[in-house]
Every structure is written in C-alpha cells, then in structure tokens.
C-alpha atoms as a PDB file:
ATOM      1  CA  UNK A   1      92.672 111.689  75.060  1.00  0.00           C
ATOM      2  CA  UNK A   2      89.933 109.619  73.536  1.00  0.00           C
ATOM      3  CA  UNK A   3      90.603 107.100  76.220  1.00  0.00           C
ATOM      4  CA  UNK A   4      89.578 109.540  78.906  1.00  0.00           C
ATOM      5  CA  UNK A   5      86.324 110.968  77.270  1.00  0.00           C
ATOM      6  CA  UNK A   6      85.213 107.089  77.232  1.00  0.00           C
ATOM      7  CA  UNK A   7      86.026 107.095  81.410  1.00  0.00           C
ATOM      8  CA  UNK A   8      84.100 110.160  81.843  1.00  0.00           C
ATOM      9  CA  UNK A   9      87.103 112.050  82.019  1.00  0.00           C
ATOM     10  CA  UNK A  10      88.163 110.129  84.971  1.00  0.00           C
ATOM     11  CA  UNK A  11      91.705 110.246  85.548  1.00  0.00           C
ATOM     12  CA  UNK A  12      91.390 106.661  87.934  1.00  0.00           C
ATOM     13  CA  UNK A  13      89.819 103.896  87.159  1.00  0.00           C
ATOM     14  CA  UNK A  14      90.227 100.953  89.683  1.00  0.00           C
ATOM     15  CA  UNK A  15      90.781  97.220  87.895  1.00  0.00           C
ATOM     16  CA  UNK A  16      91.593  94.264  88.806  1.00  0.00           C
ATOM     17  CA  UNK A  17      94.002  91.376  87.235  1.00  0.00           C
ATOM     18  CA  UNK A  18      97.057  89.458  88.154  1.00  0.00           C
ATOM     19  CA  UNK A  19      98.955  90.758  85.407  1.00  0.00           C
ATOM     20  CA  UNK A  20      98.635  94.345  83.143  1.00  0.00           C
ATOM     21  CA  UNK A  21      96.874  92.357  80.229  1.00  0.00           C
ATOM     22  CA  UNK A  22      94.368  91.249  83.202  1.00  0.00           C
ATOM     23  CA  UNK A  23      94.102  94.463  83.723  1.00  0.00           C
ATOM     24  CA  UNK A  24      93.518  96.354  80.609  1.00  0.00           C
ATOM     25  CA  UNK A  25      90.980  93.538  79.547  1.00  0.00           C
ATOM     26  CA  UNK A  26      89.406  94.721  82.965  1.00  0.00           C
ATOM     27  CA  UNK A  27      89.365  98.116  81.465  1.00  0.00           C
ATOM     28  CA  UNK A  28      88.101  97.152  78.483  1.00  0.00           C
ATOM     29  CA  UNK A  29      84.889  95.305  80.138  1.00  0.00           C
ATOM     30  CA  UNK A  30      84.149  98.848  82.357  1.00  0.00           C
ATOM     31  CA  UNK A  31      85.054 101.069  79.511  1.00  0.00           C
ATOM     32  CA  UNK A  32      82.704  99.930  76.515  1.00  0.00           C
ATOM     33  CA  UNK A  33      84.122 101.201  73.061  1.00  0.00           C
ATOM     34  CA  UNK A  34      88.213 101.447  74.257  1.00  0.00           C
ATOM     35  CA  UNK A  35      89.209  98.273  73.026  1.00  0.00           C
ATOM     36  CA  UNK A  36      90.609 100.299  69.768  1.00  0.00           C
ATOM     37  CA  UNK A  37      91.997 102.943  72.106  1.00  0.00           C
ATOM     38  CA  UNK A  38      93.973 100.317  74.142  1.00  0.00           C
ATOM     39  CA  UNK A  39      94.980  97.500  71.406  1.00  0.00           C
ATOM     40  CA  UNK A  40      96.017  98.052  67.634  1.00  0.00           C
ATOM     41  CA  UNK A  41      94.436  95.808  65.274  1.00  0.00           C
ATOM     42  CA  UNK A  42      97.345  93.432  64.970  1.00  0.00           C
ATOM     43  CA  UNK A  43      97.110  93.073  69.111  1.00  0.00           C
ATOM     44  CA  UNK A  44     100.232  95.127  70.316  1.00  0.00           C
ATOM     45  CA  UNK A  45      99.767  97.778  72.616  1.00  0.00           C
ATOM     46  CA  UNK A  46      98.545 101.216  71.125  1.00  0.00           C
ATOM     47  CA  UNK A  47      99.356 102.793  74.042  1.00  0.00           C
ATOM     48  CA  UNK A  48     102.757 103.458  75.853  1.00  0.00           C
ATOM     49  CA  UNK A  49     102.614 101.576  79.360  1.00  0.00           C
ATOM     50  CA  UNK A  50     104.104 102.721  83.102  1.00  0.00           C
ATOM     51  CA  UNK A  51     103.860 100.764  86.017  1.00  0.00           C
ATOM     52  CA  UNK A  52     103.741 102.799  89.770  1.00  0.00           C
ATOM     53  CA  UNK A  53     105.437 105.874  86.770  1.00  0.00           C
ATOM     54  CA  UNK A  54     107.939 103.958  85.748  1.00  0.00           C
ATOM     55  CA  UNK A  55     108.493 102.161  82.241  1.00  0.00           C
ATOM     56  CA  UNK A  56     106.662  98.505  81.830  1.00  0.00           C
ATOM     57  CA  UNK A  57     109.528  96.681  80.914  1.00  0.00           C
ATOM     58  CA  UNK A  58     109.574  95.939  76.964  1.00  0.00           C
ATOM     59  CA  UNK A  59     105.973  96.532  77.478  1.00  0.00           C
ATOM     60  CA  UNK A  60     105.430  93.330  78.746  1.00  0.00           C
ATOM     61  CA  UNK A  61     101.533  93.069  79.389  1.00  0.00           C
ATOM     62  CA  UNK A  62     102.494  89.750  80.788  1.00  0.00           C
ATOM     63  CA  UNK A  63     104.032  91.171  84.230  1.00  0.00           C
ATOM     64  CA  UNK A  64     102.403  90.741  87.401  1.00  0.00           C
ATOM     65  CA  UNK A  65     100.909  93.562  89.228  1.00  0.00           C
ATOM     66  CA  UNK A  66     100.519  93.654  93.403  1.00  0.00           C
ATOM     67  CA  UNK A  67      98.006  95.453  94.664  1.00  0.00           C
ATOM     68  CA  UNK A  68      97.725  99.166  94.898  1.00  0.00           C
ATOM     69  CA  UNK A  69     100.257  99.073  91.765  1.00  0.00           C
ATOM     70  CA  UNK A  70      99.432 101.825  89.064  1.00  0.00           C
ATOM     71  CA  UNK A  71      98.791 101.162  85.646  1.00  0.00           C
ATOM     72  CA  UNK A  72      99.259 104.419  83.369  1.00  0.00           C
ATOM     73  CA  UNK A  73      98.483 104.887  79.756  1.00  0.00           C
ATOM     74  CA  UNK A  74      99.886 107.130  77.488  1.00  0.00           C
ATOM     75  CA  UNK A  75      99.273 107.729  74.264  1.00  0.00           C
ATOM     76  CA  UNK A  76     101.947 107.632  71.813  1.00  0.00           C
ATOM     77  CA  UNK A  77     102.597 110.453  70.023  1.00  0.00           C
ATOM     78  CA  UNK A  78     104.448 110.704  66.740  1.00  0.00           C
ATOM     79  CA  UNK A  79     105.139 113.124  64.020  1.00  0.00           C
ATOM     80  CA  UNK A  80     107.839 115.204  62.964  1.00  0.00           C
END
C-alpha cells in the first residue's frame, strides 16, 4: 500500500481530530505526499473507511471520533 511506504511502513499512526476528516487532515500534515493516497481529486474519499473495524457509516468523514477510536484505511480494490 502506497499509503504505508509514506508511514514508514507503520501500521499505527496516532492523530488527533474531533471528527475522521480531522483526522485524516491530521494524517495528511504527518504524512507529507498522502494527500493523493487519502482524497481523489474531486474530494471523496479514495480510500474505504472503518471505524474501531467496523464500516464508517456512508463514509461519513463528518462523524465524531472519542478517543482511543480506530481509524482504518483500506484501499479499494476493483477489477474484474
């Protein structure tokens, strides 16, 4: 995962926010160059979202995270 090779290949990364979108613009700030990794061009998400392994609603980047929540990012995979 591109994603990962930017982190290191860190599987955690600790960031902060009140919401996911908080959060992945946190990542974005620590993680130099993911921007296009985390965000398609037109702004949605280019990566499928779980919060504490479970589904982000409609991938709502809007929804408020607790602490000690986990974000996970997945990329999306299609082909056929």
């Amino acid at each position: 995962m591109p994603l990962q090779r930017l982190a290191s290949n860190r599987e955690n990364i600790e960031v902060t926010g009140a919401t996911v979108k908080h959060c992945l613009d946190d990542l974005i700030k620590q993680l130099p160059g993911s921007g296009p990794q985390v965000y398609l061009p037109d702004g949605s998400l280019a990566l499928l979202l779980l919060l504490n392994n479970e589904p982000l609603p409609d991938q709502d980047v809007n929804h408020p995270v607790a602490d000690n929540d986990e974000i996970w990012l997945l990329s999306i995979v299609s082909g056929g």
